[in-house]
C-alpha atoms as a PDB file:
ATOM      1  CA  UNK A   1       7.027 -13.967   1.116  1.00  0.00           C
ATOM      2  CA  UNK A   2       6.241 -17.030  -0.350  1.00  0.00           C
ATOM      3  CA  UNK A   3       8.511 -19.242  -2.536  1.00  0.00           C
ATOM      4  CA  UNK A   4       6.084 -19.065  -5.709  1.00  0.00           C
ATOM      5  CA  UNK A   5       6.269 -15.090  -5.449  1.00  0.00           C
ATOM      6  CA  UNK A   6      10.121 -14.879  -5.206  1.00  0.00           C
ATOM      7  CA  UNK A   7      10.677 -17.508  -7.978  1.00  0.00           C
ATOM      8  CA  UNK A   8       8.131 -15.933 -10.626  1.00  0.00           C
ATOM      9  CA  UNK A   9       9.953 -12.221  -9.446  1.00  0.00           C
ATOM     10  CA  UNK A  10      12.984 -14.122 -10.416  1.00  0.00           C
ATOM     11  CA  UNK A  11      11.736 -14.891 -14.120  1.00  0.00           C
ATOM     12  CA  UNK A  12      10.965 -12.802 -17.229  1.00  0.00           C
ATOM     13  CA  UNK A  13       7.173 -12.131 -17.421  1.00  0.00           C
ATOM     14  CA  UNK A  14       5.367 -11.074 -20.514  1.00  0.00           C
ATOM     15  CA  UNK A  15       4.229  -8.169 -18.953  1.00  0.00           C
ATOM     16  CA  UNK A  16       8.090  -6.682 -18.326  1.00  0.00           C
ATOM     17  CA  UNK A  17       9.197  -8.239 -21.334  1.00  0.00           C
ATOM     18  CA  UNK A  18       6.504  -5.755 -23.535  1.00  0.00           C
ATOM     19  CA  UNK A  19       6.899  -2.550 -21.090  1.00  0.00           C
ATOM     20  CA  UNK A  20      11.082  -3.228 -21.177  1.00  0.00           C
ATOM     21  CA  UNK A  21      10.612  -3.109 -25.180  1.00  0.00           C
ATOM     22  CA  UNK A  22       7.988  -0.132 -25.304  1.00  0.00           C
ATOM     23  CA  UNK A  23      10.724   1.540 -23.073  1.00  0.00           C
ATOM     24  CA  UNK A  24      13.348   1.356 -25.217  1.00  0.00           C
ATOM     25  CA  UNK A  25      12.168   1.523 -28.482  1.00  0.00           C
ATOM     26  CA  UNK A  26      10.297   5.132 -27.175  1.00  0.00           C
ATOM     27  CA  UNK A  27      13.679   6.628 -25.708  1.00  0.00           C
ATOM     28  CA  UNK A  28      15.778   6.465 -28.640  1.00  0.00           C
ATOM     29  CA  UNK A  29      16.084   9.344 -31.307  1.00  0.00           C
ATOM     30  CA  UNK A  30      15.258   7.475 -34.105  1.00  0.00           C
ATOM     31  CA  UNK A  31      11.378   7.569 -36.105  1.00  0.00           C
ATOM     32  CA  UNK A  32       9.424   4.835 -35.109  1.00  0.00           C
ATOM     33  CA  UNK A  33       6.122   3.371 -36.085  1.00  0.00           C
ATOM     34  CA  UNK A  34       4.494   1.790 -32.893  1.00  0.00           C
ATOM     35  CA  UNK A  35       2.064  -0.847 -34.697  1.00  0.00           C
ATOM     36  CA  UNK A  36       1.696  -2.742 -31.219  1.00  0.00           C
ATOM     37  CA  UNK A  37       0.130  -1.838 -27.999  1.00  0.00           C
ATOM     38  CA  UNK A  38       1.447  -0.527 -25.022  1.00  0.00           C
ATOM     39  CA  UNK A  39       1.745   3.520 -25.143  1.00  0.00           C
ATOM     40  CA  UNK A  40      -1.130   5.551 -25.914  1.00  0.00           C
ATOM     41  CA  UNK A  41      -1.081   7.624 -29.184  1.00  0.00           C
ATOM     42  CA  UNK A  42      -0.392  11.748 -28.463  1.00  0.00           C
ATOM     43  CA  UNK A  43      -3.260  13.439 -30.029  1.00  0.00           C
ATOM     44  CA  UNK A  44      -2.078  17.092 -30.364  1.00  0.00           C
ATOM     45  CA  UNK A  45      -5.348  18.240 -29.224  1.00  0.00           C
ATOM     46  CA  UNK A  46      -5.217  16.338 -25.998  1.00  0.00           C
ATOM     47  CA  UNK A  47      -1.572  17.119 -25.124  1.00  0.00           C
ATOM     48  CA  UNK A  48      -1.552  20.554 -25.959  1.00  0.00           C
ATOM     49  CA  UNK A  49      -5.197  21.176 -23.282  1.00  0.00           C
ATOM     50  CA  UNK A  50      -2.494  18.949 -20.723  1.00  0.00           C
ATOM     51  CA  UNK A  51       0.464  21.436 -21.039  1.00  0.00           C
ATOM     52  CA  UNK A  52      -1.809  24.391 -21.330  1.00  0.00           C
ATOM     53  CA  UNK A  53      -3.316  23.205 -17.452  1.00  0.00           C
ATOM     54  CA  UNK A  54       0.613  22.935 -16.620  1.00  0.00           C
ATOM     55  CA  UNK A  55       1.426  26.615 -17.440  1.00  0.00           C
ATOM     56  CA  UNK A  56      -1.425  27.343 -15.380  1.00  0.00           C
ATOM     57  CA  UNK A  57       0.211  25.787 -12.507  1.00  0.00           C
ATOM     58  CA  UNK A  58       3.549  27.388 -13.520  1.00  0.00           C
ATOM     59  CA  UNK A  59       1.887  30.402 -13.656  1.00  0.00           C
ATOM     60  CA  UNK A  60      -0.084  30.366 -10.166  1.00  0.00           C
ATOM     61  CA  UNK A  61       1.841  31.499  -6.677  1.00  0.00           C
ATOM     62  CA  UNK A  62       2.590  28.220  -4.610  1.00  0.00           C
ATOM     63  CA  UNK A  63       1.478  25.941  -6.989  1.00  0.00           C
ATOM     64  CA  UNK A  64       4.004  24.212  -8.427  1.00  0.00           C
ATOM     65  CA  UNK A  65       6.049  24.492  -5.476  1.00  0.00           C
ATOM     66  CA  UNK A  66       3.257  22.315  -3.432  1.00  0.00           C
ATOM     67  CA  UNK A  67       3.306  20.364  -6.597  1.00  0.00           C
ATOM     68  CA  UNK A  68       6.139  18.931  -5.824  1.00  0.00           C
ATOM     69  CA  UNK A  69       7.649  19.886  -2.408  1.00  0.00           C
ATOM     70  CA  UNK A  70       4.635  18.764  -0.407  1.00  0.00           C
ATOM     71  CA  UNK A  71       3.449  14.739   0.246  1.00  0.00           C
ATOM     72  CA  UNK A  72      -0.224  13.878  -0.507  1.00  0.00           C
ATOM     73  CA  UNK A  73      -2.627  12.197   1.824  1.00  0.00           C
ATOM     74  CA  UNK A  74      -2.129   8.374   2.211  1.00  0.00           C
ATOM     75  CA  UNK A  75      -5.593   8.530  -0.122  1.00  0.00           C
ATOM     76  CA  UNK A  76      -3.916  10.737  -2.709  1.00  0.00           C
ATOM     77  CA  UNK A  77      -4.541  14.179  -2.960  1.00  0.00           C
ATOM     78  CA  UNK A  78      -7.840  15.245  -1.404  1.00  0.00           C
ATOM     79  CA  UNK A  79      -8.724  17.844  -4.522  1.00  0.00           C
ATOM     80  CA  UNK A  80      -8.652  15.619  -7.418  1.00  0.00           C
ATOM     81  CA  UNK A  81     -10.528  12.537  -5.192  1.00  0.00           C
ATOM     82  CA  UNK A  82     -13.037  15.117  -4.805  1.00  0.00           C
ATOM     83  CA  UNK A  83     -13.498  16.225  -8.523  1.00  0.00           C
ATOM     84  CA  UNK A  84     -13.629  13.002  -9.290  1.00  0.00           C
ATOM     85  CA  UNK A  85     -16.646  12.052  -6.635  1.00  0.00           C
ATOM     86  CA  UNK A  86     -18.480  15.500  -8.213  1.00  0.00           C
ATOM     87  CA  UNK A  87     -17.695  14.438 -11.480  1.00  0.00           C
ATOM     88  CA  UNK A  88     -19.456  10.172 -10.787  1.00  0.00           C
ATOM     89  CA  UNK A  89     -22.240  11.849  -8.653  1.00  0.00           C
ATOM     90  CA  UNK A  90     -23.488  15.078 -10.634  1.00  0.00           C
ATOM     91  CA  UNK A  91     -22.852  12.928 -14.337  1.00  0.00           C
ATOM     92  CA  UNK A  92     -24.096   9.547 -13.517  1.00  0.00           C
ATOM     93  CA  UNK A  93     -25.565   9.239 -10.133  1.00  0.00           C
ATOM     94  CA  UNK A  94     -23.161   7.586  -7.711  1.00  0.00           C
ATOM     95  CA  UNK A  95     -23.812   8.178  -4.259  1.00  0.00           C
ATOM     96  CA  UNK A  96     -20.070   8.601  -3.487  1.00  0.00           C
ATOM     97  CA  UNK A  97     -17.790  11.204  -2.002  1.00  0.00           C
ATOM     98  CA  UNK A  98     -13.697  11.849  -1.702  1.00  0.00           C
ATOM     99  CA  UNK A  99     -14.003   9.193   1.340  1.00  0.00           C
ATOM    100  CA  UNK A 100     -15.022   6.170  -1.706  1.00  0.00           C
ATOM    101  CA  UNK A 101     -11.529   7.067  -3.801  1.00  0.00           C
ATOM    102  CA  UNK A 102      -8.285   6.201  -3.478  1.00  0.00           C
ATOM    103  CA  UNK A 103      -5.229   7.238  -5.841  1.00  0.00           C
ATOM    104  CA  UNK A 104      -2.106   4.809  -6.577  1.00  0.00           C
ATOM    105  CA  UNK A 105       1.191   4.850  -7.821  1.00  0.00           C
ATOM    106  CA  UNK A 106      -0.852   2.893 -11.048  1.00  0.00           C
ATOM    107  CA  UNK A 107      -3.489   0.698 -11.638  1.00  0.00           C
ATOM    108  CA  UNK A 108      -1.271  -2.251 -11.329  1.00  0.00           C
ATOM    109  CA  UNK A 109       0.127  -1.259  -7.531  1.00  0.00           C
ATOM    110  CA  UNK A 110      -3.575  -1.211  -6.991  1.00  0.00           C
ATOM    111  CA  UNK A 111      -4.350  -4.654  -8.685  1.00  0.00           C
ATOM    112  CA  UNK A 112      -1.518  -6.235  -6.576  1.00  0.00           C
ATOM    113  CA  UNK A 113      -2.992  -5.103  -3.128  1.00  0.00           C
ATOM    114  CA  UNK A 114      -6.291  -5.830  -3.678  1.00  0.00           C
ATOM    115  CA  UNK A 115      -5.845  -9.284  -5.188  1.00  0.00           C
ATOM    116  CA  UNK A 116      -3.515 -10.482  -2.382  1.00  0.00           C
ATOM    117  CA  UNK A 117      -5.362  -8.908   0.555  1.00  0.00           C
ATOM    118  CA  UNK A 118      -8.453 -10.125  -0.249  1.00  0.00           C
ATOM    119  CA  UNK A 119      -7.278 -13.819  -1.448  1.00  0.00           C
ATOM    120  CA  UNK A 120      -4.558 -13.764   1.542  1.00  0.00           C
ATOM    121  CA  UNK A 121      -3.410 -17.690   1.577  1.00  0.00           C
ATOM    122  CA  UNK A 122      -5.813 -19.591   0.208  1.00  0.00           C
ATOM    123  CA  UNK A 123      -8.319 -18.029  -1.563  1.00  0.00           C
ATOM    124  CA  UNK A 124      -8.923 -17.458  -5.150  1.00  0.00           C
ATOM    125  CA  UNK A 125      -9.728 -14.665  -7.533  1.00  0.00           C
ATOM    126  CA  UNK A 126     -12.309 -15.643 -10.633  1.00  0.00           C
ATOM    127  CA  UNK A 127     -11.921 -14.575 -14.109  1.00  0.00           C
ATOM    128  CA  UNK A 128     -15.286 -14.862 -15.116  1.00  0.00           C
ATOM    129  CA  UNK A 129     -14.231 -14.836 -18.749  1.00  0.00           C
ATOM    130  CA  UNK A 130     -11.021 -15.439 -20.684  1.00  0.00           C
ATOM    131  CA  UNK A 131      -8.779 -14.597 -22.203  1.00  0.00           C
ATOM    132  CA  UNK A 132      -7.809 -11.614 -20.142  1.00  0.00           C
ATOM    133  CA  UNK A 133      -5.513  -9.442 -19.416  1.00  0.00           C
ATOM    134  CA  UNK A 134      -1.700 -10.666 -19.196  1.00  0.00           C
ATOM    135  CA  UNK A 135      -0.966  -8.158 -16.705  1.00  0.00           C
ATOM    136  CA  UNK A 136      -2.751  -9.662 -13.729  1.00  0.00           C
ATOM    137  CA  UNK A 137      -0.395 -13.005 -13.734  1.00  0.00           C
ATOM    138  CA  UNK A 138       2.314 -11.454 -12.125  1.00  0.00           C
ATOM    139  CA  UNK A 139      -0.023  -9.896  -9.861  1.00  0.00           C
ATOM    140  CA  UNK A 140      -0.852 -12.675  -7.065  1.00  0.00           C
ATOM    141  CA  UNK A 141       1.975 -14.154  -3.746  1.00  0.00           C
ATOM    142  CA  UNK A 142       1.451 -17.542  -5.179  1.00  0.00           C
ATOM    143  CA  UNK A 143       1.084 -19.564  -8.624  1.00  0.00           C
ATOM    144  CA  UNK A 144      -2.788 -20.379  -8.149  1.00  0.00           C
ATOM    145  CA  UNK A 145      -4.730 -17.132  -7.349  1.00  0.00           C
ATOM    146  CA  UNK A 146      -6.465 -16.744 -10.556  1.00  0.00           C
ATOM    147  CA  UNK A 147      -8.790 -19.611 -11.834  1.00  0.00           C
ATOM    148  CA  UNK A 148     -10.530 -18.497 -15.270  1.00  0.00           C
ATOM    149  CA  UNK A 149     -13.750 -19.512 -16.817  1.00  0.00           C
ATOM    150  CA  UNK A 150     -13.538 -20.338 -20.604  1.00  0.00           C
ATOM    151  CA  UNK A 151     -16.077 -18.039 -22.539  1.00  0.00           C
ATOM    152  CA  UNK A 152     -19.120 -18.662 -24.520  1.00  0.00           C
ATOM    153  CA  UNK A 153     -18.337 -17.668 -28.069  1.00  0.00           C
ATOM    154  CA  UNK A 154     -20.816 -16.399 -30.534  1.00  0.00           C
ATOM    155  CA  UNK A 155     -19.865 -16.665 -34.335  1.00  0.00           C
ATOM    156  CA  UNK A 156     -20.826 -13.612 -36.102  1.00  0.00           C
ATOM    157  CA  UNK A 157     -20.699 -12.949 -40.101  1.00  0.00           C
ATOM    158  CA  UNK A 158     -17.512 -12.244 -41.583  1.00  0.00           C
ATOM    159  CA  UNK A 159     -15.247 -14.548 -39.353  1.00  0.00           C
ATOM    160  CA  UNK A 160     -15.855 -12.472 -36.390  1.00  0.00           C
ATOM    161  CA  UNK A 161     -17.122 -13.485 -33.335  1.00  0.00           C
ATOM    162  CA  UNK A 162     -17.915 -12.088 -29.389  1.00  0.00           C
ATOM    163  CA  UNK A 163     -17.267 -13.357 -26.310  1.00  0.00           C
ATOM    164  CA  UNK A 164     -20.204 -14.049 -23.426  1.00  0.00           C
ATOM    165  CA  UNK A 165     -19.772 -14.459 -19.875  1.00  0.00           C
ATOM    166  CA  UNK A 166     -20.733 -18.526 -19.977  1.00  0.00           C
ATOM    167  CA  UNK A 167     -23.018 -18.238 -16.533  1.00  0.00           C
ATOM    168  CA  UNK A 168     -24.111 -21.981 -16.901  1.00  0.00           C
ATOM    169  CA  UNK A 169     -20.537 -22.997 -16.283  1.00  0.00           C
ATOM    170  CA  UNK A 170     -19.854 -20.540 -13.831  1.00  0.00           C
ATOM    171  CA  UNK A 171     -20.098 -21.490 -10.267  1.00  0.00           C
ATOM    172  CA  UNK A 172     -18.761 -20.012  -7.278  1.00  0.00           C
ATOM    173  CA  UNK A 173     -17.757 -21.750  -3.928  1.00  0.00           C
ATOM    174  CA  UNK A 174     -15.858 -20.627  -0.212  1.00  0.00           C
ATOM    175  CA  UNK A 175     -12.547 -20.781  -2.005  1.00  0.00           C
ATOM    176  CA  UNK A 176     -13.365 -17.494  -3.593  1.00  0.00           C
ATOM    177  CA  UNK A 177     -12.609 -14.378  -2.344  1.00  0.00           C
ATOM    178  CA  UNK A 178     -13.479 -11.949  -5.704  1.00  0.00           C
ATOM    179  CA  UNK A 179     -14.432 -11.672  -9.068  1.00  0.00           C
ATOM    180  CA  UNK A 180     -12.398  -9.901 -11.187  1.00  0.00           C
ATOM    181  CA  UNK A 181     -13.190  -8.516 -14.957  1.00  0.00           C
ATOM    182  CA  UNK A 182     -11.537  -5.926 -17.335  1.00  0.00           C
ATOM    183  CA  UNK A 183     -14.587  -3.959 -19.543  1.00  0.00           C
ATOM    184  CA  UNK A 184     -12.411  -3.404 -22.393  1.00  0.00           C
ATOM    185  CA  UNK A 185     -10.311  -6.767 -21.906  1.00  0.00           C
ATOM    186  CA  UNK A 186      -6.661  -6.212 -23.075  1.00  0.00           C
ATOM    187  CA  UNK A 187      -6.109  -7.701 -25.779  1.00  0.00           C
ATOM    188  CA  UNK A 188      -9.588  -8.982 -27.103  1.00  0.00           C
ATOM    189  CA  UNK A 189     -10.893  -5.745 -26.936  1.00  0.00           C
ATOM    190  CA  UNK A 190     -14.109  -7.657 -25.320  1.00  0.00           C
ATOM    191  CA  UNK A 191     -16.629  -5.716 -23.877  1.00  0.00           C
ATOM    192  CA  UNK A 192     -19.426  -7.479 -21.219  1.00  0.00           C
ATOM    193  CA  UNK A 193     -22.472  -6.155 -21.806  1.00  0.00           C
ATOM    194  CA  UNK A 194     -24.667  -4.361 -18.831  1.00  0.00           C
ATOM    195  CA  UNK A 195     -26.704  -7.647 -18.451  1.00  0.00           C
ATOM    196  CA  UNK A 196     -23.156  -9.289 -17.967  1.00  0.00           C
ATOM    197  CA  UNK A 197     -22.097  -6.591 -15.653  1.00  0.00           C
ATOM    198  CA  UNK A 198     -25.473  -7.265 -13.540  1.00  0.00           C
ATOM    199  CA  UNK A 199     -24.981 -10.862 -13.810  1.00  0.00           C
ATOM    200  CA  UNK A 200     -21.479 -10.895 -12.547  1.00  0.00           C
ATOM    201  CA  UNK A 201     -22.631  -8.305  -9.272  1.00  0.00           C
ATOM    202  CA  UNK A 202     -25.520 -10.466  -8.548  1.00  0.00           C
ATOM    203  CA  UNK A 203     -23.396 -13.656  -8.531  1.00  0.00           C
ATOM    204  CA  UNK A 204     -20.709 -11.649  -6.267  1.00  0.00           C
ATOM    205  CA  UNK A 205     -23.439 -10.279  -3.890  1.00  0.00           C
ATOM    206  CA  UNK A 206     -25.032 -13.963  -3.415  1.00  0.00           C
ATOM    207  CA  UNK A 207     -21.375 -15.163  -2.754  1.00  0.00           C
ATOM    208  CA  UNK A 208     -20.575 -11.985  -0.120  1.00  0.00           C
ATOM    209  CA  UNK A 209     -17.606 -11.129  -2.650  1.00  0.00           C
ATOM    210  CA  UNK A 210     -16.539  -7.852  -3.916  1.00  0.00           C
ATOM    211  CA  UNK A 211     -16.605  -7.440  -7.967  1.00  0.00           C
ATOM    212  CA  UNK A 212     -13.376  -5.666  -9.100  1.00  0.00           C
ATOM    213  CA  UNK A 213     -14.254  -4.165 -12.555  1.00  0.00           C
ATOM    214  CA  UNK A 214     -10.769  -2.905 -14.495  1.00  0.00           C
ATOM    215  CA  UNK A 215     -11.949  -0.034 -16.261  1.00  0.00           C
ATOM    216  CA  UNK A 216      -8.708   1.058 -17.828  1.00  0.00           C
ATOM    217  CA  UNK A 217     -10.067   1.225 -20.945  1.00  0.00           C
ATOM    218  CA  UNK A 218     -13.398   2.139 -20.401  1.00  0.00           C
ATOM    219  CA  UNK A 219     -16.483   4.527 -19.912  1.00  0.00           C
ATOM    220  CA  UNK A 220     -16.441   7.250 -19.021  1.00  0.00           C
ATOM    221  CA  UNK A 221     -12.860   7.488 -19.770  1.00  0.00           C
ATOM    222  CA  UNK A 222     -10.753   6.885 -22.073  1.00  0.00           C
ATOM    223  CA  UNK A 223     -14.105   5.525 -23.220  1.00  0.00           C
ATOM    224  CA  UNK A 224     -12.191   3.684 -25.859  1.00  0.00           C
ATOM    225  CA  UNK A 225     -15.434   1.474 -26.057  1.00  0.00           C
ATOM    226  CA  UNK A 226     -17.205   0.899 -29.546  1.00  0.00           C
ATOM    227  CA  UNK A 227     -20.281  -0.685 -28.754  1.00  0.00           C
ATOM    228  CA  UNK A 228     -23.020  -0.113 -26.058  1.00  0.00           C
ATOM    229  CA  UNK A 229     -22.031   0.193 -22.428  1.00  0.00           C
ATOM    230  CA  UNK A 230     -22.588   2.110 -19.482  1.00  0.00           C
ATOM    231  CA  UNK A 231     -20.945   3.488 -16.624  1.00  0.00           C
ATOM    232  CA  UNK A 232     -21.035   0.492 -13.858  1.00  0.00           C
ATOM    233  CA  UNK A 233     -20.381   0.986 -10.003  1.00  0.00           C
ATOM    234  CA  UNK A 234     -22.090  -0.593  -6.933  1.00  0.00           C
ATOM    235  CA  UNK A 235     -21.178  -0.886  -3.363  1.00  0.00           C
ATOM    236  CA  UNK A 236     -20.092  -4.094  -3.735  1.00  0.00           C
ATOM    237  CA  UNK A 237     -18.188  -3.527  -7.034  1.00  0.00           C
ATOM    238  CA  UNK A 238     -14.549  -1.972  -7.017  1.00  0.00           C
ATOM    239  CA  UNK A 239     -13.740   0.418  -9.890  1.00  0.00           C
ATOM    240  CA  UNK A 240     -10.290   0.384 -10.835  1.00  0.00           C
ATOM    241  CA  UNK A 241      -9.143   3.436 -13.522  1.00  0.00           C
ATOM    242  CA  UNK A 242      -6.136   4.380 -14.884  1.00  0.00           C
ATOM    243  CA  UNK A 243      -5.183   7.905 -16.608  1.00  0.00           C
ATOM    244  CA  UNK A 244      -2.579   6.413 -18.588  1.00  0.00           C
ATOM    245  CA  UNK A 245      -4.661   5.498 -21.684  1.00  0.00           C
ATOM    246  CA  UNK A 246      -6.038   9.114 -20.936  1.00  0.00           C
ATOM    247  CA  UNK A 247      -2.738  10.329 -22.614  1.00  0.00           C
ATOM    248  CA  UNK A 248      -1.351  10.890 -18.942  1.00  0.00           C
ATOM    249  CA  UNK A 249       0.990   7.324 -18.630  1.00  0.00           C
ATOM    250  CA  UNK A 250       4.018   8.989 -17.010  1.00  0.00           C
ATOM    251  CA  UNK A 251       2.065  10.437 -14.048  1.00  0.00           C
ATOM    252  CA  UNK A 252       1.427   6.638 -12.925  1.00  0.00           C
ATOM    253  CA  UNK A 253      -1.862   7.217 -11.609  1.00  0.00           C
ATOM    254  CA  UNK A 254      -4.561   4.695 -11.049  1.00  0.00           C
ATOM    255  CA  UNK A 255      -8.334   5.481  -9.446  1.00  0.00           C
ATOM    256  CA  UNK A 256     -10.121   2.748  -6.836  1.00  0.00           C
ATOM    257  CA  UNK A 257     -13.539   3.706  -6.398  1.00  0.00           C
ATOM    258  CA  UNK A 258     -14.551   1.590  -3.967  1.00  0.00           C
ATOM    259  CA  UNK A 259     -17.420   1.144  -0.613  1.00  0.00           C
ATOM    260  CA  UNK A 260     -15.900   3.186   2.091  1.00  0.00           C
ATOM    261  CA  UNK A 261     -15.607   0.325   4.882  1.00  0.00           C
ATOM    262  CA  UNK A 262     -13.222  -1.619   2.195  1.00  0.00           C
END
């Protein structure tokens, strides 16, 4: 373990800091209005389909009891990969199977082996565009895995503006080992268009370098996503979901659709 790793696991993080205060604020007894981030809302609608699908389980022989009595698969449990491989392939076209999924205990867990296996020593993981998401600095072995590329920022009418992938700054070299790029980025709410999303796989296909898309937030769900954007995997991307912004944050469950061989 390196001395970078143990020091920054040694420190506060803003990452802990905001989940430590979510925490507490959400086990008390007292009303609360959460006006920040952090847990999703609970929409009756959605919570009361999730504990009708429980009482099914309760109510089925053997379910609930292999629910929690049995261990899963190293790849998570073989069932739900599979939906999820129908659901890709029959909706949108994917040419994957069970055998392209993984499950983890998050999408974080996830984040933190795929960033460190594929940077090992002394590689380096691009941000193609920042700011991004605060989660992924406590993610890396060592202080310099991420190097971030500052964006190209459009001014809009009423004070708004959008954030572009900046491609004539952008260069890649052998000290990369990834791109990485959330599509919604937390906290910007930034979404790369699909010429970005194209741009960004080309660029990671000329380089022989995965692209690790964090679709947390994204299409096809939660699909919290106000503006145009499509459903994006390759075999050279890596699809990271989460169900926690699906209303399902407790489970810890996180989704890596990925090429088979990786």
């Amino acid at each position: 373990m390196s001395r970078d790793f143990q020091n920054r696991s040694r420190s506060r993080s803003g990452i802990s800091q905001l989940m430590d205060d979510l925490g507490k604020a959400m086990s008390g007894s007292t009303d609360m209005l959460m006006l920040g981030g952090g847990n999703p809302a609970h929409i009756p609608e959605v919570q009361n389909y999730i504990r009708e699908a429980l009482e099914r389980i309760l109510a089925t022989e053997g379910r609930f009891e292999q629910m929690i009595g049995n261990y899963d698969t190293p790849m998570g449990i073989t069932a739900f990969r599979v939906a999820i491989a129908e659901l890709f392939s029959n909706e949108y076209g994917w040419p994957i199977t069970e055998k392209n999924i993984v499950l983890t205990n998050g999408s974080q867990s996830a984040f933190f082996a795929l960033f460190n296996i594929l940077a090992g020593d002394d590689k380096h993981i691009l941000l193609p565009i920042t700011p991004e998401y605060i989660g992924y600095a406590d993610q890396g072995l060592r202080d310099d895995l991420f190097i971030g590329n500052k964006p190209e920022i459009e001014h809009l009418d009423n004070q708004q503006f959008k954030y572009h992938v900046d491609f004539e700054t952008l260069s890649l070299d052998d000290s990369f080992s990834a791109i990485c790029s959330s599509r919604p980025t937390n906290p910007t709410a930034n979404v790369l268009s699909n010429a970005e999303m194209t741009g960004l796989l080309d660029l990671a296909e000329k380089h022989d370098i995965p692209f690790i898309i964090d679709n947390a937030y994204g299409t096809p769900f939660p699909n919290i996503i106000y503006t145009e954007a499509d459903p994006f995997w390759h075999k050279n991307s890596i699809v990271c979901m989460s169900l926690s912004k699906f209303g399902l944050p407790s489970v810890r469950t996180g989704i890596v659709i990925a090429d088979e061989s990786l």
